[in-house]
N, C-alpha and C. Protein backbone atom coordinates (compact mmCIF):
# COMPACT_ATOMS: atom_id res chain seq x y z
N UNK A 1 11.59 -7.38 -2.49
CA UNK A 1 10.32 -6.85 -2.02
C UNK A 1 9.71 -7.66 -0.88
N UNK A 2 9.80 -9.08 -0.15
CA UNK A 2 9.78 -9.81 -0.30
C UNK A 2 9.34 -9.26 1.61
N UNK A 3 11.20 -8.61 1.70
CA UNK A 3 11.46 -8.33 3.15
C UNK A 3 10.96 -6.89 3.51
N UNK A 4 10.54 -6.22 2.51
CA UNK A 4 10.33 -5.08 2.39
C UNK A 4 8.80 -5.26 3.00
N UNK A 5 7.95 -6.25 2.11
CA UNK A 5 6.48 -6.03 2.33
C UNK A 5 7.01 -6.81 3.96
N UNK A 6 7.34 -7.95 3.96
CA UNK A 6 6.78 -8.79 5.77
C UNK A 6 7.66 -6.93 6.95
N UNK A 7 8.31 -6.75 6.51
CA UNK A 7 9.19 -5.32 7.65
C UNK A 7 7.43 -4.49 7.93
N UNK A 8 7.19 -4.24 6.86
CA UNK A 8 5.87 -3.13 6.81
C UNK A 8 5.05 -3.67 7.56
N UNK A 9 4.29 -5.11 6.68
CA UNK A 9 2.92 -5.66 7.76
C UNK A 9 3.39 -5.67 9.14
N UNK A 10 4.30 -5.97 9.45
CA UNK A 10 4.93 -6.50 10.62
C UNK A 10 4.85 -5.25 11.77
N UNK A 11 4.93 -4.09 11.18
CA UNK A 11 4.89 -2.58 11.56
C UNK A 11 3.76 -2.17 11.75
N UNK A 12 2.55 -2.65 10.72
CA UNK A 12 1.15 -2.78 11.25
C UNK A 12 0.61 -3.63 11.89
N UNK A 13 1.23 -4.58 12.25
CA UNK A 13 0.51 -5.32 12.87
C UNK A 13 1.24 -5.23 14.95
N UNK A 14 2.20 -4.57 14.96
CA UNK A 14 2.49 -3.97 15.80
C UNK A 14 1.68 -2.93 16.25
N UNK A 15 1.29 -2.02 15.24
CA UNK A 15 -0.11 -0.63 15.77
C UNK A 15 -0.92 -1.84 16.15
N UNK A 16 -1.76 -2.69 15.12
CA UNK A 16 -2.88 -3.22 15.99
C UNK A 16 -3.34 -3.65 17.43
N UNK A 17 -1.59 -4.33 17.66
CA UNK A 17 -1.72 -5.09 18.99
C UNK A 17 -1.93 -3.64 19.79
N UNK A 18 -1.09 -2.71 19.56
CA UNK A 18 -0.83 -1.71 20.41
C UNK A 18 -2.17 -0.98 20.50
N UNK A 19 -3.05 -1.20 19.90
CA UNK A 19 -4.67 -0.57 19.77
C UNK A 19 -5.09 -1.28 20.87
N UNK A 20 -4.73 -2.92 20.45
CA UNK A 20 -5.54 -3.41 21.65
C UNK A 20 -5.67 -3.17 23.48
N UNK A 21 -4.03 -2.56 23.63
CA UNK A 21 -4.23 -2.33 24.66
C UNK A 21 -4.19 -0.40 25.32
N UNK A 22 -4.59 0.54 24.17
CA UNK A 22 -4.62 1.48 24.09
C UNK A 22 -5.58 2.35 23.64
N UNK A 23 -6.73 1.56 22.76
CA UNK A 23 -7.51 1.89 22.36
C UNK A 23 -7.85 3.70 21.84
N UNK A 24 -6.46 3.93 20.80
CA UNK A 24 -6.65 5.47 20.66
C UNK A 24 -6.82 5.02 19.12
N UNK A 25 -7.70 6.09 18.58
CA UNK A 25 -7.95 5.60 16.86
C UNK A 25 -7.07 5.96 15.91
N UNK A 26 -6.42 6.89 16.65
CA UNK A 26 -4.73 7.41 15.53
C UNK A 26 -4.08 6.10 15.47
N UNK A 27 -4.01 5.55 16.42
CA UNK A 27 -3.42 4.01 16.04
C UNK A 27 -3.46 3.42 15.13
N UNK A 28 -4.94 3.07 15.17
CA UNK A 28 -5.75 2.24 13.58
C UNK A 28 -4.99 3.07 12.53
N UNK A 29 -5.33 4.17 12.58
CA UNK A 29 -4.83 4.97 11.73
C UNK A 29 -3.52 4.94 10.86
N UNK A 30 -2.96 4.67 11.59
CA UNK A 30 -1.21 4.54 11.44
C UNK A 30 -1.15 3.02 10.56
N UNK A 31 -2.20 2.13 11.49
CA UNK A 31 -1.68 1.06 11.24
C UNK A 31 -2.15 0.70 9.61
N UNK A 32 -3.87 1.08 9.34
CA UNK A 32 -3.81 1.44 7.81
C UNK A 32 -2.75 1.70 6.93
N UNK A 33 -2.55 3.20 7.26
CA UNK A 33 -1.63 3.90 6.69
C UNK A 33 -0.09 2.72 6.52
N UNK A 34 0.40 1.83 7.22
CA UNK A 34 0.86 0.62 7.07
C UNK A 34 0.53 -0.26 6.21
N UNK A 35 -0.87 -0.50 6.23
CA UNK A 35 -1.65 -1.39 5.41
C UNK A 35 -1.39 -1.36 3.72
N UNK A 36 -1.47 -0.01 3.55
CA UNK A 36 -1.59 0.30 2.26
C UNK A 36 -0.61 0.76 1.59
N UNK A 37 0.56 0.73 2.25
CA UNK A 37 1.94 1.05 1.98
C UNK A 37 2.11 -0.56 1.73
N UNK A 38 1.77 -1.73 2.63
CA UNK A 38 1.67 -3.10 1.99
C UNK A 38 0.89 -3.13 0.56
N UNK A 39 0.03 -2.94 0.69
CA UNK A 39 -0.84 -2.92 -1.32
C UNK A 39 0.03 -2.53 -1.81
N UNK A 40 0.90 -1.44 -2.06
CA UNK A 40 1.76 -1.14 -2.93
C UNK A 40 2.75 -1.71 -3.65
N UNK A 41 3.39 -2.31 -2.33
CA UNK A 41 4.30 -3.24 -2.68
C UNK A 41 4.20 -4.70 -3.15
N UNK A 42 2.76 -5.30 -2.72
CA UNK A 42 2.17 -6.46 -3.32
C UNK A 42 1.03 -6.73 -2.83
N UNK A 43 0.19 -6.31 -4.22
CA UNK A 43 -1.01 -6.42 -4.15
C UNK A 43 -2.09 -7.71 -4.16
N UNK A 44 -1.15 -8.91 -4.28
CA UNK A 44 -2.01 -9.75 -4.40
C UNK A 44 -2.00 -10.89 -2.84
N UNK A 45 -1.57 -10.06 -2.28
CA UNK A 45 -1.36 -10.64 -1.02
C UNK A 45 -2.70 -10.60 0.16
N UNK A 46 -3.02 -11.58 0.83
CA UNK A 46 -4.50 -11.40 1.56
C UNK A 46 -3.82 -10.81 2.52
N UNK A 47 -3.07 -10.76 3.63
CA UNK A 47 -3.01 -10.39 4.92
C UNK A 47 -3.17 -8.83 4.79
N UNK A 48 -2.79 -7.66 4.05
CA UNK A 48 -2.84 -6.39 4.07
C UNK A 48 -4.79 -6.44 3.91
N UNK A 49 -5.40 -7.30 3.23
CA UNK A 49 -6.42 -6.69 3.01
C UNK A 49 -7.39 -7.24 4.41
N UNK A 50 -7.06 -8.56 4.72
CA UNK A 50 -7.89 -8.94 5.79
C UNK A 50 -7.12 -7.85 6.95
N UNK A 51 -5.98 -7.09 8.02
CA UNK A 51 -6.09 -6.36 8.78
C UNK A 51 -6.87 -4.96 8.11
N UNK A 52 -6.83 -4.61 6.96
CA UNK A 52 -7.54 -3.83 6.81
C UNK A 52 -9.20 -3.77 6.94
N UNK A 53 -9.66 -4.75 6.49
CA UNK A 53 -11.15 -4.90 7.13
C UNK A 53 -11.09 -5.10 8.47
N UNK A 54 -10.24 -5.30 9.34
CA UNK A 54 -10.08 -5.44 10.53
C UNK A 54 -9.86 -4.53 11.08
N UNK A 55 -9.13 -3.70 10.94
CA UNK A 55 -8.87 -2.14 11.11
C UNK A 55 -10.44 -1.26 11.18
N UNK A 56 -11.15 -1.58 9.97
CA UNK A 56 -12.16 -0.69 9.35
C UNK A 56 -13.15 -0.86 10.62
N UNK A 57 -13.37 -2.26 10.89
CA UNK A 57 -14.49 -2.98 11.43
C UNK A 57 -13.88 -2.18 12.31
N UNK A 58 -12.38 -2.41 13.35
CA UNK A 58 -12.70 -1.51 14.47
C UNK A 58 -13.22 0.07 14.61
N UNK A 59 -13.14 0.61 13.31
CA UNK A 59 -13.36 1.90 13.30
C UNK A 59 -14.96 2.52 12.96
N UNK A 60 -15.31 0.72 12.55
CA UNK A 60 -16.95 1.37 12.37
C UNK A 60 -16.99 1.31 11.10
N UNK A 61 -16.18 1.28 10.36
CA UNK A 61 -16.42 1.57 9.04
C UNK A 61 -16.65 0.84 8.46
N UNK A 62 -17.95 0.03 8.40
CA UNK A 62 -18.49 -1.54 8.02
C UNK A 62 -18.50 -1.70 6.82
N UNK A 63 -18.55 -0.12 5.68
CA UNK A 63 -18.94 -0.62 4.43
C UNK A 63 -17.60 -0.73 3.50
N UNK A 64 -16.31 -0.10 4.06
CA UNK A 64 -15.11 -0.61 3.99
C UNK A 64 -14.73 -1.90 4.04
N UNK A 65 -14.85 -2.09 5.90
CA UNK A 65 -14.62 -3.36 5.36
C UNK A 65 -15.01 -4.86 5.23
N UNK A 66 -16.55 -4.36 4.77
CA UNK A 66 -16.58 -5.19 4.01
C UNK A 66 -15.96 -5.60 2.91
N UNK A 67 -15.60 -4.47 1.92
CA UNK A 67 -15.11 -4.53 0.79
C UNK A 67 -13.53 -5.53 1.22
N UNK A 68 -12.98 -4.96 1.89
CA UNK A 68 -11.75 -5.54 1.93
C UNK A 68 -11.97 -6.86 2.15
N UNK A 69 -12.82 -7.03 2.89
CA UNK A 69 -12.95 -8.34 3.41
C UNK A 69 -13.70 -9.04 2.21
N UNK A 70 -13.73 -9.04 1.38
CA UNK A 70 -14.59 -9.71 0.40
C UNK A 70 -12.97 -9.58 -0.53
N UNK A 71 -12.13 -8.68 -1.06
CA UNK A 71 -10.73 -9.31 -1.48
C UNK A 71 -10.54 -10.42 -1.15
N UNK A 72 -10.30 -10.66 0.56
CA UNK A 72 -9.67 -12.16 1.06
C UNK A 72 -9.87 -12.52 0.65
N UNK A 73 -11.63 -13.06 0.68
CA UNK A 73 -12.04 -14.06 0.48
C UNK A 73 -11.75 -14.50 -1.12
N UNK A 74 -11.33 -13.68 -1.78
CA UNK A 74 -11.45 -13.97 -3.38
C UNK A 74 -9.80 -14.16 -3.17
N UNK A 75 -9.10 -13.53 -2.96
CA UNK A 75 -7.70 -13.92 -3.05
C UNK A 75 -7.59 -15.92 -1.94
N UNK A 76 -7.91 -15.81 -0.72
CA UNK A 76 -7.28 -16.77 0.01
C UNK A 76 -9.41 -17.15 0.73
N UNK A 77 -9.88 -17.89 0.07
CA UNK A 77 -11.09 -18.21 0.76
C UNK A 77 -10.88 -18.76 1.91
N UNK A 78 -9.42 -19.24 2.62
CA UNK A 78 -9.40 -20.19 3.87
C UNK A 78 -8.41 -19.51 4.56
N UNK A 79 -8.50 -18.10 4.12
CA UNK A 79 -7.45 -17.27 5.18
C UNK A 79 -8.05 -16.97 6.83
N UNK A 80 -7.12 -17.74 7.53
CA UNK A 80 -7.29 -17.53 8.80
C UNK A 80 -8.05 -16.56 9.59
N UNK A 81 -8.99 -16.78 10.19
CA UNK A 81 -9.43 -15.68 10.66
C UNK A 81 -10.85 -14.98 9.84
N UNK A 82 -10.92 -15.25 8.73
CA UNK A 82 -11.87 -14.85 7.84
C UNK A 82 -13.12 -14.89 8.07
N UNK A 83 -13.51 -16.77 8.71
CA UNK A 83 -14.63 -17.11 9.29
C UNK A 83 -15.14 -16.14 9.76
N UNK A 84 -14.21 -15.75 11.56
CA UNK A 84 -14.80 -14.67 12.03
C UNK A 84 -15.13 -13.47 11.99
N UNK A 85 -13.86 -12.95 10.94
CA UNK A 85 -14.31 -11.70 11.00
C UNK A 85 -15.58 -11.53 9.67
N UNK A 86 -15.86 -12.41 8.97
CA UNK A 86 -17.01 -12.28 8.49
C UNK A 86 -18.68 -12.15 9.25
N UNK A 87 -18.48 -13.20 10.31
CA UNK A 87 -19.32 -13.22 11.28
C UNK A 87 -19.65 -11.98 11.68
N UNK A 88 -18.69 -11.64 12.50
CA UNK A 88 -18.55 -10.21 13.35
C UNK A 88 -19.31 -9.04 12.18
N UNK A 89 -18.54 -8.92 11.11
CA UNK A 89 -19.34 -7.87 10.02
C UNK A 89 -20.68 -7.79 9.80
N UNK A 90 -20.91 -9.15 9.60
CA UNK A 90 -22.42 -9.70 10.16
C UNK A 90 -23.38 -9.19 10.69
N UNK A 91 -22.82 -9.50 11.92
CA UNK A 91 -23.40 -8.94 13.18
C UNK A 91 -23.34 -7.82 13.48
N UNK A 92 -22.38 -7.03 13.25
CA UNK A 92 -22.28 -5.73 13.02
C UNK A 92 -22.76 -4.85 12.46
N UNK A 93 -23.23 -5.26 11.05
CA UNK A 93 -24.38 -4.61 9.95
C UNK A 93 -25.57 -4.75 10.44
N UNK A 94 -25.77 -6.40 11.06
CA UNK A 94 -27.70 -6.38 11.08
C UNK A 94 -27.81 -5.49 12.28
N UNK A 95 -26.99 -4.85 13.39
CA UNK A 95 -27.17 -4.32 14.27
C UNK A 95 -27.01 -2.76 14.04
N UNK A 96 -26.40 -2.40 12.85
CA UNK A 96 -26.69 -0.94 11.94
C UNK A 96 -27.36 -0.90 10.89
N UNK A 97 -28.17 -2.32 10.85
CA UNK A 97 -29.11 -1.69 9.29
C UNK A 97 -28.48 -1.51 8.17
N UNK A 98 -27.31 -2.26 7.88
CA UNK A 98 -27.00 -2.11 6.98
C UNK A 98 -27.10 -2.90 5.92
């Protein structure tokens, strides 16, 4: 399972980059849809859930991911990247009222 789950993330995390310089939302899309084909195969893993709040956040969808993003932190509190994208959610909510 091992090579199975890193083949997949690895496949989403290919859409992401490719968002970055394409900016179409079927992307995100795909790359989710990646994401959660990772949960399946192992769920106790942080990286599927932190691109997924990462995903969400790009899509707006703050109250997503938050959620995901609050997994990390309970699975891996010092997962890379977390700092910020907690920040960003942050900032993102007090600027929607949420």
């Amino acid at each position: 399972y091992n090579n199975i789950f890193e083949e997949e993330l690895n496949k989403a995390l290919t859409l992401l980059e490719n968002f970055y310089y394409n900016k179409e939302e079927n992307i995100l899309k795909e790359a989710s849809k990646q994401l959660f084909y990772c949960l399946k195969i192992k769920k106790n893993r942080p990286e599927p859930y932190f691109y997924l709040a990462y995903t969400f956040y790009l899509l707006n969808e703050l109250s997503f991911a938050m959620t995901y993003m609050r997994v990390v932190a309970f699975l891996e509190p010092a997962f890379p990247g977390l700092k910020y994208l907690r920040e960003n959610l942050a900032h993102a909510c007090i600027n929607k009222h949420i």
